[in-house]
N, C-alpha and C. Protein backbone atom coordinates (compact mmCIF):
# COMPACT_ATOMS: atom_id res chain seq x y z
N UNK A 1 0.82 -1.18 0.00
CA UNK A 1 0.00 0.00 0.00
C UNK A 1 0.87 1.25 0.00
N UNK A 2 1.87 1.01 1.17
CA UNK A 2 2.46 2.09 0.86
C UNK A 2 3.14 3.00 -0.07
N UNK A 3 3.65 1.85 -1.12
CA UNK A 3 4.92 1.81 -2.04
C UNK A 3 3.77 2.67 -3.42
N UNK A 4 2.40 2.16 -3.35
CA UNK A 4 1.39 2.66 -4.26
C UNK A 4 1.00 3.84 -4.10
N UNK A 5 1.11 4.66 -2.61
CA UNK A 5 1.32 6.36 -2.33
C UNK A 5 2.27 6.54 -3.11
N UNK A 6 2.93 6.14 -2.54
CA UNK A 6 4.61 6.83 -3.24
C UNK A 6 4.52 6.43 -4.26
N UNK A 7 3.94 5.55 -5.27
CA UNK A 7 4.06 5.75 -7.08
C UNK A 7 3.24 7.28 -7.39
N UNK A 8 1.65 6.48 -6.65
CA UNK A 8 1.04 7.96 -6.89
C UNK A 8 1.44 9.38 -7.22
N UNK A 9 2.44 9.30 -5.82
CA UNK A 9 2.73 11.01 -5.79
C UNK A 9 4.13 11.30 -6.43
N UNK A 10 4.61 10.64 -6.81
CA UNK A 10 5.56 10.74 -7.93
C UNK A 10 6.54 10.75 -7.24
N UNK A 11 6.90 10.21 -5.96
CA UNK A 11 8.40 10.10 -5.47
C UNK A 11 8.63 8.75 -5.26
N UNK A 12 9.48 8.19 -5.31
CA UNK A 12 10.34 7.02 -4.94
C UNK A 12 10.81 6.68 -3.76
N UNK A 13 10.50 5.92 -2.81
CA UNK A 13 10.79 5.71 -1.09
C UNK A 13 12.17 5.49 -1.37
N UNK A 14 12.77 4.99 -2.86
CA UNK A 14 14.30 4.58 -3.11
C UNK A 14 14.82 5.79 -3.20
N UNK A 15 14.60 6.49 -3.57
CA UNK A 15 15.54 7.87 -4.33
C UNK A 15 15.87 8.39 -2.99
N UNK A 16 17.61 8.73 -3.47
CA UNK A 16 17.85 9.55 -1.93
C UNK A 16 17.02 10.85 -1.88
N UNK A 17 16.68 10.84 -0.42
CA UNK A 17 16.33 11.92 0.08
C UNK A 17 14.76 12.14 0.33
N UNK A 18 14.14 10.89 -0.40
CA UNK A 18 12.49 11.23 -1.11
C UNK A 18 12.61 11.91 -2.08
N UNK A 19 13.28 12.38 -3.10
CA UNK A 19 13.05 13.22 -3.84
C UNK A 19 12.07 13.33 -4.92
N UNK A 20 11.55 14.13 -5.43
CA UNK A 20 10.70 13.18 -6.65
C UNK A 20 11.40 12.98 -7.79
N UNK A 21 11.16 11.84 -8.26
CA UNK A 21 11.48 11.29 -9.14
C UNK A 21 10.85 9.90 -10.43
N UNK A 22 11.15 9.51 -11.15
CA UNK A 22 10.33 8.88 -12.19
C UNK A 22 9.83 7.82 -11.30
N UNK A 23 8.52 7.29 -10.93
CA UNK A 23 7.68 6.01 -10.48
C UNK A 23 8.48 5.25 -10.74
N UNK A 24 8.90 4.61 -9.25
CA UNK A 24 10.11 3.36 -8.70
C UNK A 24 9.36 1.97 -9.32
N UNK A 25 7.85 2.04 -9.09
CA UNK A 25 7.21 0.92 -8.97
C UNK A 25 5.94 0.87 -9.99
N UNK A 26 6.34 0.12 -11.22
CA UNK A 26 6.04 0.23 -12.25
C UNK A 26 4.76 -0.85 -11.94
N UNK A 27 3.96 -1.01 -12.52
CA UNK A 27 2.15 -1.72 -12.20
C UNK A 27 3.12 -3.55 -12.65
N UNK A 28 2.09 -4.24 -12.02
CA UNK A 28 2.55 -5.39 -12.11
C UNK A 28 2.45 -6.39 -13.39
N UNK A 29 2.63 -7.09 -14.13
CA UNK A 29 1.72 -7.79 -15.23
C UNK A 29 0.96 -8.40 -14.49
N UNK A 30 -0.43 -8.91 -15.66
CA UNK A 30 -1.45 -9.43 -15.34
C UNK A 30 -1.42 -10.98 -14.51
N UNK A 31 -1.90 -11.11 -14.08
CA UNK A 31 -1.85 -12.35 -13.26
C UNK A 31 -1.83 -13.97 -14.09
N UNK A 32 -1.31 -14.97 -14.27
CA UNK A 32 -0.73 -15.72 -14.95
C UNK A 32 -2.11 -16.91 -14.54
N UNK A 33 -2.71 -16.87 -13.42
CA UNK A 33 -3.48 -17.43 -13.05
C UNK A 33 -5.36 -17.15 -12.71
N UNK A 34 -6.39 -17.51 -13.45
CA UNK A 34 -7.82 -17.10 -13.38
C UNK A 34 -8.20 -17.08 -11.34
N UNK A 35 -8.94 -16.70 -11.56
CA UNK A 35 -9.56 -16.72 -9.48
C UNK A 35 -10.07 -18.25 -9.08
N UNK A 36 -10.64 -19.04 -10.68
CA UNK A 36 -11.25 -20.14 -10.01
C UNK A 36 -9.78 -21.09 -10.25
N UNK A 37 -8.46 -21.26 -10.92
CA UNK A 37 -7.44 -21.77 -10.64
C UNK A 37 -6.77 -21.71 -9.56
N UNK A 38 -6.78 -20.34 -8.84
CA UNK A 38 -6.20 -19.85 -7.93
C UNK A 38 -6.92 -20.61 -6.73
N UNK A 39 -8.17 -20.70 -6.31
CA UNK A 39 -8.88 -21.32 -5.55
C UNK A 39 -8.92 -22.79 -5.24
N UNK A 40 -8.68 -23.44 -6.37
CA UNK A 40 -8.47 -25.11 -7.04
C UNK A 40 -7.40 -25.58 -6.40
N UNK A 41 -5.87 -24.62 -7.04
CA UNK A 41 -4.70 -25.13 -6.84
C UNK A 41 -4.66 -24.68 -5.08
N UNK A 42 -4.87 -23.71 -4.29
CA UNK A 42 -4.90 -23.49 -3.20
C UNK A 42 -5.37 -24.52 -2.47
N UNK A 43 -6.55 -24.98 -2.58
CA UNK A 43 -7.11 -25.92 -2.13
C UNK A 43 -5.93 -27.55 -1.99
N UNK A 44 -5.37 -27.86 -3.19
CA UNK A 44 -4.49 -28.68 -3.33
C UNK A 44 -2.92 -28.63 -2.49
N UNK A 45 -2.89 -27.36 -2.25
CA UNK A 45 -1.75 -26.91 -1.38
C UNK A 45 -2.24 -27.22 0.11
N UNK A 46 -3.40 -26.85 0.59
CA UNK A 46 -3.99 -27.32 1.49
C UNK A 46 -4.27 -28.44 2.09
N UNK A 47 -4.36 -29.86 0.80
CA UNK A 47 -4.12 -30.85 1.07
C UNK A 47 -2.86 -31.52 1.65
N UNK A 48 -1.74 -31.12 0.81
CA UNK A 48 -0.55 -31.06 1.55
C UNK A 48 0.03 -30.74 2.54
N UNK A 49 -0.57 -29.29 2.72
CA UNK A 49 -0.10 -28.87 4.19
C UNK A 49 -0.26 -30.15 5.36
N UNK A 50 -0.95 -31.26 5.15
CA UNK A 50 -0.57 -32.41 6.38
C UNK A 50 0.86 -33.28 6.32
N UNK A 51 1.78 -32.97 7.03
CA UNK A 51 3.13 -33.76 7.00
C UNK A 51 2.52 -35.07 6.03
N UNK A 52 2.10 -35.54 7.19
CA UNK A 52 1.56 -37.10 6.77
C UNK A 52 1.49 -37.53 5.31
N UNK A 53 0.65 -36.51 4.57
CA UNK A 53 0.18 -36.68 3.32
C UNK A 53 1.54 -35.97 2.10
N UNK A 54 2.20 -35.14 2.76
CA UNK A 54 3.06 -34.89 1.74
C UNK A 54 4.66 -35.71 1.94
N UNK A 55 4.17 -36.62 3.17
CA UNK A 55 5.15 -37.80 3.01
C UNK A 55 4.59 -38.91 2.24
N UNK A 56 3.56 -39.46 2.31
CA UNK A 56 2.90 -40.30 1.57
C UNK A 56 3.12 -40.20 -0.37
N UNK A 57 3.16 -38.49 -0.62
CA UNK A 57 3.38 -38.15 -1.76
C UNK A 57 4.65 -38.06 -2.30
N UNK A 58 5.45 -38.17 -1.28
CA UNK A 58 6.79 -37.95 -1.61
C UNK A 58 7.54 -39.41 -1.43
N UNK A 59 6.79 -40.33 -1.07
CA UNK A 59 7.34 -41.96 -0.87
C UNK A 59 6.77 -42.36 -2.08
N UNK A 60 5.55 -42.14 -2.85
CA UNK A 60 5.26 -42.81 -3.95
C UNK A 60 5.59 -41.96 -4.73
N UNK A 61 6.13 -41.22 -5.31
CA UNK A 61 6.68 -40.23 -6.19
C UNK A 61 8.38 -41.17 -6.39
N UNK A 62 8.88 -41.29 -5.38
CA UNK A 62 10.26 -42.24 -5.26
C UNK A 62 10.14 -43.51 -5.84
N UNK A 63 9.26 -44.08 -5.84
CA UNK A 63 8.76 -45.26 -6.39
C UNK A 63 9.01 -45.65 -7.83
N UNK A 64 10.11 -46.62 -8.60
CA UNK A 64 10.41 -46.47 -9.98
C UNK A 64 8.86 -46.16 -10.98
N UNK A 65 7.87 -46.82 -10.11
CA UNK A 65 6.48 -46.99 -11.14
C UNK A 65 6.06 -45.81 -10.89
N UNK A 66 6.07 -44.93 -9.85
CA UNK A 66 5.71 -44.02 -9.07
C UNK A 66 3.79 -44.19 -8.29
N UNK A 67 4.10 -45.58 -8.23
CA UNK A 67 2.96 -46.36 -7.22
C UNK A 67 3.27 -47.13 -6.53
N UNK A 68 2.07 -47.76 -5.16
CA UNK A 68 2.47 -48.12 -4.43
C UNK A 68 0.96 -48.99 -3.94
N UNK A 69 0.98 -50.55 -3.22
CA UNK A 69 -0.01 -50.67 -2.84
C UNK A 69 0.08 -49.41 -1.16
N UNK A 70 -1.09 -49.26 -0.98
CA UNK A 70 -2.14 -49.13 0.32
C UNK A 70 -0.95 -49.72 1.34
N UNK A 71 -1.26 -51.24 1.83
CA UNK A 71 -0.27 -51.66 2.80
C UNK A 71 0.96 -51.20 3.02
N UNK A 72 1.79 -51.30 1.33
CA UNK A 72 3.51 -51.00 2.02
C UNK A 72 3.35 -49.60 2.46
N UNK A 73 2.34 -48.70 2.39
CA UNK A 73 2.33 -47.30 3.02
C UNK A 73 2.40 -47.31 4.62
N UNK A 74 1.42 -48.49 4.89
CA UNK A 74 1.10 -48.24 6.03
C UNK A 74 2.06 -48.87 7.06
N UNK A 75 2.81 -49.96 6.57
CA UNK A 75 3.96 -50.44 7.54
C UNK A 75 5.37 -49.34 7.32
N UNK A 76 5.34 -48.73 6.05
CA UNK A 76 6.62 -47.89 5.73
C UNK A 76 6.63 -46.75 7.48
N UNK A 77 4.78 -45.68 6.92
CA UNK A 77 4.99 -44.83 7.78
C UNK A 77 4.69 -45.00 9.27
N UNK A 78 4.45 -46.34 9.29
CA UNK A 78 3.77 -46.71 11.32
C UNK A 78 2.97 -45.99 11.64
N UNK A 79 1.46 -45.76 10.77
CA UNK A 79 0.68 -45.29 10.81
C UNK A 79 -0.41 -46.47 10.44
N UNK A 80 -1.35 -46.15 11.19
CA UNK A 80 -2.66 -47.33 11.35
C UNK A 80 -3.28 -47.03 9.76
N UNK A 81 -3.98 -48.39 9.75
CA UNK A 81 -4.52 -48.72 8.44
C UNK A 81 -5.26 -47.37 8.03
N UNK A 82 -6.67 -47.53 8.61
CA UNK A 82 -7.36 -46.35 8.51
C UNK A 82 -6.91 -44.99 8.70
N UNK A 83 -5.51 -44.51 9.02
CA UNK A 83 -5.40 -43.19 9.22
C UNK A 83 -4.79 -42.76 7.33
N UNK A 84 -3.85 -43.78 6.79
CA UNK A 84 -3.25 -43.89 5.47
C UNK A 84 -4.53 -44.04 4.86
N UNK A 85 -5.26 -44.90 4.46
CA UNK A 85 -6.88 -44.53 3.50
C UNK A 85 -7.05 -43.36 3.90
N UNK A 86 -7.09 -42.98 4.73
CA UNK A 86 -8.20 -41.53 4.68
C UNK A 86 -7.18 -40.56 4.22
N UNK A 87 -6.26 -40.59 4.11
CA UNK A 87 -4.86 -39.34 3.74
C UNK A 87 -5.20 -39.70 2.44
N UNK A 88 -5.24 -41.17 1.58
CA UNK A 88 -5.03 -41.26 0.98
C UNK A 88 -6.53 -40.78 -0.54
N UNK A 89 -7.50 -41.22 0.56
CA UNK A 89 -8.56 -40.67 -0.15
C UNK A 89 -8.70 -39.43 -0.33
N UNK A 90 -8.24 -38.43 0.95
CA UNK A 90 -8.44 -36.90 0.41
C UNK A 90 -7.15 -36.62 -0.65
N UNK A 91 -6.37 -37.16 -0.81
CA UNK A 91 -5.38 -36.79 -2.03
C UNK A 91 -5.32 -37.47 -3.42
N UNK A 92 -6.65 -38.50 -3.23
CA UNK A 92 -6.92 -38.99 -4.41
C UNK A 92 -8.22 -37.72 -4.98
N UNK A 93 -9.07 -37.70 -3.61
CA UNK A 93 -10.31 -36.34 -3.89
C UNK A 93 -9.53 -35.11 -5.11
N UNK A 94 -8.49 -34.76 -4.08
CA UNK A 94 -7.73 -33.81 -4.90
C UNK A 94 -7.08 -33.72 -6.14
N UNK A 95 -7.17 -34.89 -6.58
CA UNK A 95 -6.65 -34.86 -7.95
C UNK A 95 -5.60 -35.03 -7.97
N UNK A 96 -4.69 -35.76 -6.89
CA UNK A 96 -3.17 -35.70 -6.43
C UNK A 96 -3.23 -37.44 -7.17
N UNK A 97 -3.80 -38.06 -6.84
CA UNK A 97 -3.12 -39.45 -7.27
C UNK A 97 -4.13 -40.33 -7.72
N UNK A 98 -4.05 -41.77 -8.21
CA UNK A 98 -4.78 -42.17 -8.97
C UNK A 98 -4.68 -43.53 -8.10
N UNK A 99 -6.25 -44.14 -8.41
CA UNK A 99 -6.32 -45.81 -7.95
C UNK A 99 -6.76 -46.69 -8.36
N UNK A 100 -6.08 -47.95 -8.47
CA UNK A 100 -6.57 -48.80 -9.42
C UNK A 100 -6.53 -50.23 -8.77
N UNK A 101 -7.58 -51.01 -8.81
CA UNK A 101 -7.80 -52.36 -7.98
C UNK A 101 -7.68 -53.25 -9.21
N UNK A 102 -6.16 -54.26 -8.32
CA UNK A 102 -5.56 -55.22 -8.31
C UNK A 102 -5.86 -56.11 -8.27
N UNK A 103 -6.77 -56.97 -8.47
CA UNK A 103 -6.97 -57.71 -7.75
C UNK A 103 -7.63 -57.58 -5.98
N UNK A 104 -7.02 -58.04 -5.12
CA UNK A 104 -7.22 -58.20 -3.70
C UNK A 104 -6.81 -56.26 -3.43
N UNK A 105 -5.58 -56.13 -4.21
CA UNK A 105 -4.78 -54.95 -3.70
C UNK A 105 -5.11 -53.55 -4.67
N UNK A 106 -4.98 -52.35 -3.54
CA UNK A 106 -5.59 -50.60 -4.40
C UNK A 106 -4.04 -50.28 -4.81
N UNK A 107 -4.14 -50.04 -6.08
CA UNK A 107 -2.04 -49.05 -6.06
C UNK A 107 -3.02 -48.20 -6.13
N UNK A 108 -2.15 -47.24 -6.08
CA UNK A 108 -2.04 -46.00 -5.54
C UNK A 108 -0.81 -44.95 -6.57
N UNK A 109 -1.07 -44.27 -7.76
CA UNK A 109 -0.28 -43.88 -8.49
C UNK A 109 -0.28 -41.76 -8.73
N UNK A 110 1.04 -41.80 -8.49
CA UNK A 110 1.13 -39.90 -8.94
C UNK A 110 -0.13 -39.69 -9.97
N UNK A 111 -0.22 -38.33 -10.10
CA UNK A 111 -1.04 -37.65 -11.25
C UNK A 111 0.02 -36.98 -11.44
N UNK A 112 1.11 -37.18 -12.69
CA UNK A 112 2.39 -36.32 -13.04
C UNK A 112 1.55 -34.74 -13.35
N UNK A 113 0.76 -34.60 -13.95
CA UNK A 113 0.31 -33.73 -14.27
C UNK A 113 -0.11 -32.72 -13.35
N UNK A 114 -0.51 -33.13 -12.53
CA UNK A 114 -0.96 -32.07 -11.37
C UNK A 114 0.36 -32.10 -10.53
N UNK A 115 1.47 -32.66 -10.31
CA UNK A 115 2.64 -32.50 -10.03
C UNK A 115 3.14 -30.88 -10.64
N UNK A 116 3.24 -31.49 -11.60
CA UNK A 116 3.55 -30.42 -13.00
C UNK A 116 3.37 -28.59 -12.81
N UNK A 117 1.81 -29.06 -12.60
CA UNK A 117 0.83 -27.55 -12.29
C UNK A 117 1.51 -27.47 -11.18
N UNK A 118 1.62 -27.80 -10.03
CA UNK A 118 2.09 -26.73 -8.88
C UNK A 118 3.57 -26.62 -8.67
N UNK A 119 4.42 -27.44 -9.23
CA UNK A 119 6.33 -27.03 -9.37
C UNK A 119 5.88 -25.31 -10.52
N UNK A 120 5.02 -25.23 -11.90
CA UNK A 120 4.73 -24.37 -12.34
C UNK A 120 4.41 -22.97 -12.09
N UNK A 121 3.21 -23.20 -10.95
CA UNK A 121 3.05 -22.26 -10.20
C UNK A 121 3.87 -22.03 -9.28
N UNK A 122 4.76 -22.47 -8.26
CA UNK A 122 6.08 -22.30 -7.93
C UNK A 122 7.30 -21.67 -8.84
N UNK A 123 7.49 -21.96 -9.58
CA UNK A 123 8.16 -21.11 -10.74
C UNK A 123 8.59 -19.98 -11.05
């Protein structure tokens, strides 16, 4: 806010002295991202924000297939059955990973793509 007075009034908080001088702080470009992306991908950051789950994402991401059954999650992190499903369902909700029944067994695979989108938006 402040820095937007001081474009206003034509001085520079940089310039010695205050003096006036040519607008320090030129308008920003347009935003790279729509409000309902911004809301989406936030939301997905949100999912992560649980240790738990952005270890879970970061153990099957390591993975040569970059999947994993359900079980080896749950003996890897010494976390009870039901606490890994439910991490795992809200980050499948999210569009974070994919599942596919095996037989007896769920893998559990990256969405490279939505990987992609938020290293991007990091960028």
């Amino acid at each position: 806010m402040e820095a937007n007075i001081a474009c206003q009034s034509g001085i520079c908080q940089d310039h010695p002295m205050n003096q006036p001088a040519p607008c320090c702080c030129p308008p920003l470009l347009t935003a790279r991202l729509t409000s309902d992306e911004l809301t989406r991908i936030a939301s997905i950051f949100r999912v992560l924000g649980e240790p738990a789950r952005l270890q879970l994402l970061n153990l099957i991401a390591a993975q040569p297939q970059q999947e994993v059954r359900a079980c080896e999650l749950v003996e890897t992190l010494a976390l009870s059955q039901p606490t890994v499903s439910h991490h795992l369902k809200v980050m499948y909700e999210a569009g974070l990973l994919t599942k596919e029944r095996r037989g007896t067994w769920i893998y559990y695979g990256i969405v490279t793509d939505r990987l992609a989108e938020l290293r991007s938006v990091l960028a």
